[in-house]
N, C-alpha and C. Protein backbone atom coordinates (compact mmCIF):
# COMPACT_ATOMS: atom_id res chain seq x y z
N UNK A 1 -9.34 -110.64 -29.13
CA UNK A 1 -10.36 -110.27 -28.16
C UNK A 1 -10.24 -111.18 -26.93
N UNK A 2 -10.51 -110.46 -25.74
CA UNK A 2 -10.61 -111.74 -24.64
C UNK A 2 -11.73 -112.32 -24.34
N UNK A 3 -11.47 -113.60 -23.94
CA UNK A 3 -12.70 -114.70 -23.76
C UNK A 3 -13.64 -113.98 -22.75
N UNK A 4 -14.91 -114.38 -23.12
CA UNK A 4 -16.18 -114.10 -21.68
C UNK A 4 -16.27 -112.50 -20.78
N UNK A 5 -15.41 -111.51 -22.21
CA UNK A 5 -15.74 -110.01 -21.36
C UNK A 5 -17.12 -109.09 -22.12
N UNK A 6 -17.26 -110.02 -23.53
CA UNK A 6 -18.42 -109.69 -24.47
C UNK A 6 -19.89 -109.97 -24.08
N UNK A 7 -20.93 -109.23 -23.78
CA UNK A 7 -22.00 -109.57 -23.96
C UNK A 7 -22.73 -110.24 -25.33
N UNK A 8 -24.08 -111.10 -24.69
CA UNK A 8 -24.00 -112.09 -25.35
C UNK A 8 -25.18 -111.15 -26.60
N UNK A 9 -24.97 -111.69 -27.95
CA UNK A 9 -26.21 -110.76 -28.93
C UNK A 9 -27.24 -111.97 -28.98
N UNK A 10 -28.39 -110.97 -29.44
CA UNK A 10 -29.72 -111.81 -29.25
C UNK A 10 -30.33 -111.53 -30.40
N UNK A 11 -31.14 -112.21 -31.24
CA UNK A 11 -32.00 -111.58 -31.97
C UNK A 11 -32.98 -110.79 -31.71
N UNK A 12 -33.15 -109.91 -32.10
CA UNK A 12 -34.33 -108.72 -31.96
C UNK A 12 -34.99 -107.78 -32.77
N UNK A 13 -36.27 -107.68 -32.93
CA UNK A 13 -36.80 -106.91 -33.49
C UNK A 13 -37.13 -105.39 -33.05
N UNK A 14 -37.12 -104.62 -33.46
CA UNK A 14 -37.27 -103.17 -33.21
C UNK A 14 -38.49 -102.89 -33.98
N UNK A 15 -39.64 -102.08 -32.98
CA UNK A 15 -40.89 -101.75 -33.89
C UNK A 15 -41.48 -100.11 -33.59
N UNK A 16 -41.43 -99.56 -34.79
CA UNK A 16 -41.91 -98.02 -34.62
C UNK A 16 -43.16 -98.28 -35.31
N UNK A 17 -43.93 -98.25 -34.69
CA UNK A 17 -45.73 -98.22 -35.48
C UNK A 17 -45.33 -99.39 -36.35
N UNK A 18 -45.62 -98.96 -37.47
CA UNK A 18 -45.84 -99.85 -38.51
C UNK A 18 -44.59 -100.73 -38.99
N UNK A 19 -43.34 -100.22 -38.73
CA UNK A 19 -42.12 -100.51 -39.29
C UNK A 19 -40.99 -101.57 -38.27
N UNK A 20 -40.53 -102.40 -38.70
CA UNK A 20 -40.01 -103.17 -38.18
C UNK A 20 -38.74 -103.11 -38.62
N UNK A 21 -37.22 -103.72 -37.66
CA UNK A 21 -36.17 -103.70 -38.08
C UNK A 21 -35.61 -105.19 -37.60
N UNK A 22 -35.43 -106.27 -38.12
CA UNK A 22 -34.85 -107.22 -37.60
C UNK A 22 -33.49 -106.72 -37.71
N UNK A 23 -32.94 -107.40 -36.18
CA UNK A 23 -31.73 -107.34 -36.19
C UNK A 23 -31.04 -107.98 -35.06
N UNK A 24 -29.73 -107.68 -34.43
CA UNK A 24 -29.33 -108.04 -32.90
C UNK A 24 -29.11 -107.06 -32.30
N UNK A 25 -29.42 -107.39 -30.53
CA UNK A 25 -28.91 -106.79 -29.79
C UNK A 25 -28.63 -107.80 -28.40
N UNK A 26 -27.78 -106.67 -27.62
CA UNK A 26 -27.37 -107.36 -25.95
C UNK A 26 -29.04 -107.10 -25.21
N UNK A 27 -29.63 -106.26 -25.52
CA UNK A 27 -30.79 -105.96 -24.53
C UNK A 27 -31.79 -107.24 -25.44
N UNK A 28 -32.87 -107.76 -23.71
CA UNK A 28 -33.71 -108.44 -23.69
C UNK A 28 -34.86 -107.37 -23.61
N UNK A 29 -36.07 -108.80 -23.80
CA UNK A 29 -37.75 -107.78 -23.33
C UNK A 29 -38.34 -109.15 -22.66
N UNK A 30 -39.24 -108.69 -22.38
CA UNK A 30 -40.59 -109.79 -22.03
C UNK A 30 -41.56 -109.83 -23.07
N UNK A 31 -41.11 -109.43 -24.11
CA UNK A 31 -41.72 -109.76 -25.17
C UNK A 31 -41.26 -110.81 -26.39
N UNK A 32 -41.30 -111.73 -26.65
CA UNK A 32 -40.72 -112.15 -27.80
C UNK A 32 -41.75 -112.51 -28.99
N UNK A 33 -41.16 -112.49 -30.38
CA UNK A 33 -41.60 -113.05 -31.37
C UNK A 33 -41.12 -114.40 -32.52
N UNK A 34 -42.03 -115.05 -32.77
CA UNK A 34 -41.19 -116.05 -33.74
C UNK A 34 -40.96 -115.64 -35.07
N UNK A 35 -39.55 -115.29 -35.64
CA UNK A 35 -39.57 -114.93 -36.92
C UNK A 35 -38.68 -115.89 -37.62
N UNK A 36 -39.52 -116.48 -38.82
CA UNK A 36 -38.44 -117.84 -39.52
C UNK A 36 -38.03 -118.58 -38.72
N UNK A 37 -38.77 -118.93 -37.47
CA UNK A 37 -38.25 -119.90 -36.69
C UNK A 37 -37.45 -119.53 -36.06
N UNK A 38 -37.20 -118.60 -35.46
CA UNK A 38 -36.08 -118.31 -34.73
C UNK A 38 -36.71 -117.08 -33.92
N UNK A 39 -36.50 -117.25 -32.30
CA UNK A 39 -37.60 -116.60 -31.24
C UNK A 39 -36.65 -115.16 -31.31
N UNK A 40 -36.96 -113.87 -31.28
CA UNK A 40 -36.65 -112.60 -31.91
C UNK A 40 -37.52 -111.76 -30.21
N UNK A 41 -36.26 -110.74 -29.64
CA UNK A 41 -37.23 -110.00 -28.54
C UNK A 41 -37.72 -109.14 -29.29
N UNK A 42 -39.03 -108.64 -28.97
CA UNK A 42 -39.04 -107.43 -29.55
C UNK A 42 -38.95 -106.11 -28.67
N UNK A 43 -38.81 -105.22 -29.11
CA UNK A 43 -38.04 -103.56 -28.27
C UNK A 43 -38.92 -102.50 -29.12
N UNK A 44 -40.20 -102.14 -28.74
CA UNK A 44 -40.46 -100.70 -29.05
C UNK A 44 -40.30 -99.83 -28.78
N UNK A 45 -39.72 -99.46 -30.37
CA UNK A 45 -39.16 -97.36 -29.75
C UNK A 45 -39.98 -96.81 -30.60
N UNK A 46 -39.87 -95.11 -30.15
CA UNK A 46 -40.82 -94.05 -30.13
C UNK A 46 -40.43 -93.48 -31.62
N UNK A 47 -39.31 -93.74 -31.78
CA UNK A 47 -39.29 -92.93 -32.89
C UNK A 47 -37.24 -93.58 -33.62
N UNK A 48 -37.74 -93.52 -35.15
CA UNK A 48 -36.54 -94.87 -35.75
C UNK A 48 -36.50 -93.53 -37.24
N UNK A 49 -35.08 -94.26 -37.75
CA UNK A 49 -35.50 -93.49 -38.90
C UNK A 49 -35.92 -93.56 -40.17
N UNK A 50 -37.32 -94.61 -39.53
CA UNK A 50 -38.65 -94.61 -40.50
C UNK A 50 -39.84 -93.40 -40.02
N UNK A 51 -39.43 -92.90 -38.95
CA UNK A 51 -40.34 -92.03 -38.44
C UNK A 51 -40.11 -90.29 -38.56
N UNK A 52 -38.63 -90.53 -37.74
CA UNK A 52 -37.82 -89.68 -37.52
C UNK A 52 -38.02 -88.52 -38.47
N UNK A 53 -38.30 -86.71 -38.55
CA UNK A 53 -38.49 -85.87 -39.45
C UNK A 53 -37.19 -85.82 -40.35
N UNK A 54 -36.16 -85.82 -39.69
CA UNK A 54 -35.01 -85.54 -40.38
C UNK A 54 -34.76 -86.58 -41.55
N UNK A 55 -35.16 -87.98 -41.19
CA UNK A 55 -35.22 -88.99 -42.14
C UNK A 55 -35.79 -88.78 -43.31
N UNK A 56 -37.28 -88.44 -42.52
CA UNK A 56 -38.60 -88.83 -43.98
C UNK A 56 -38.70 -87.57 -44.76
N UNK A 57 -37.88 -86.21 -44.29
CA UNK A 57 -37.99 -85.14 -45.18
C UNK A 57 -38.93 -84.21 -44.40
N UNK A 58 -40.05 -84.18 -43.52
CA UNK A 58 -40.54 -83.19 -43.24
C UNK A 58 -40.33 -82.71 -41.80
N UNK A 59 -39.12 -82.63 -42.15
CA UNK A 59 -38.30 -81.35 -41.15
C UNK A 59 -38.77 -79.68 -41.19
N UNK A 60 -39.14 -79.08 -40.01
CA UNK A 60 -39.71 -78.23 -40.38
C UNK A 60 -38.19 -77.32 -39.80
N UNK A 61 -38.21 -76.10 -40.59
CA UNK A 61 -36.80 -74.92 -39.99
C UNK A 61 -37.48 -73.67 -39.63
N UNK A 62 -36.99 -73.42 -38.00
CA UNK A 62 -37.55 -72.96 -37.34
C UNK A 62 -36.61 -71.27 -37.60
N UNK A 63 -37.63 -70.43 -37.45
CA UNK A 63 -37.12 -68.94 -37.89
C UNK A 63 -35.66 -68.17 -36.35
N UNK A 64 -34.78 -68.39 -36.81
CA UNK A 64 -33.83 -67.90 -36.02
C UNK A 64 -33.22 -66.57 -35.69
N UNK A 65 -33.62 -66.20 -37.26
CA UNK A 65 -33.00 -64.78 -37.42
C UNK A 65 -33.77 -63.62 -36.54
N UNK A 66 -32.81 -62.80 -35.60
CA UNK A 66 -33.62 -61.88 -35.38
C UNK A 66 -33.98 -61.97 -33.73
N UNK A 67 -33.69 -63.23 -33.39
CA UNK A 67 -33.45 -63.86 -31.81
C UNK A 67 -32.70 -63.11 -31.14
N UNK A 68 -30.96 -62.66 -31.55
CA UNK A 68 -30.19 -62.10 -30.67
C UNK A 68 -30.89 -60.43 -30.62
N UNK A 69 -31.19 -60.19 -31.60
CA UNK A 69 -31.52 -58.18 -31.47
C UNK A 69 -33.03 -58.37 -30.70
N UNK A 70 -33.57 -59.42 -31.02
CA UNK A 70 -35.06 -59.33 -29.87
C UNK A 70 -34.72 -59.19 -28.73
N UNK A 71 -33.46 -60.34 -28.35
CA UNK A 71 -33.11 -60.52 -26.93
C UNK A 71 -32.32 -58.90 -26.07
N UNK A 72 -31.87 -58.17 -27.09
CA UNK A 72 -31.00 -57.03 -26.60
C UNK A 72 -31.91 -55.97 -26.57
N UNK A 73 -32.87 -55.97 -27.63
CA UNK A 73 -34.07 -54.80 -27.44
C UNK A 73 -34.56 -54.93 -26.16
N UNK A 74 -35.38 -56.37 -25.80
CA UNK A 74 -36.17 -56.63 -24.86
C UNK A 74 -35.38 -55.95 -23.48
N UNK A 75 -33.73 -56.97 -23.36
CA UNK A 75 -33.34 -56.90 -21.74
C UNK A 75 -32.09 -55.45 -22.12
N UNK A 76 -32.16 -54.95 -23.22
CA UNK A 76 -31.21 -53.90 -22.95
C UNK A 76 -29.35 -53.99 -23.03
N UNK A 77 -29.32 -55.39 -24.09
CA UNK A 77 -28.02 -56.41 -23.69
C UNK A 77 -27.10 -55.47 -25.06
C-alpha cells in the first residue's frame, strides 16, 4: 500500500433508535461519545439492518400481477 493516500479510521458509533453499532469509520460528527474510554463519533441513520423491513422480516410484497394488461387496457398499448 502507499504511505499517506489512506484516510484516517475513527471510532464510531452508528445509532438507529434504539440500536447501536460500534465500529470505525473515515467520517466525523459534532457529536461524540465516551465508550470504554475511548471518545467514539456518533452518526445517526434513518434506517440500519436492525430496522430495515427486509432485515426484520416484515417486508410487505406488493401485488404486480396484472400491471402490464392494466397498462394496455387503459392506454390501448
Amino acid at each position: 500500500m502507499k504511505p499517506d493516500i489512506h484516510p484516517e479510521y475513527h471510532p464510531a458509533v452508528f445509532v438507529d433508535g434504539e440500536f447501536e453499532v460500534i465500529s470505525r469509520s473515515t467520517m466525523k460528527s459534532g457529536e461524540t461519545r465516551d465508550i470504554d474510554g475511548v471518545e467514539h463519533f456518533v452518526h445517526r441513520v434513518d434506517i440500519s439492518a436492525f430496522s430495515h423491513p427486509f432485515y426484520t422480516g416484515k417486508q410487505k410484497m406488493m401485488d404486480t400481477e396484472g400491471r402490464v394488461e392494466r397498462f394496455r387496457k387503459r392506454y390501448g398499448g
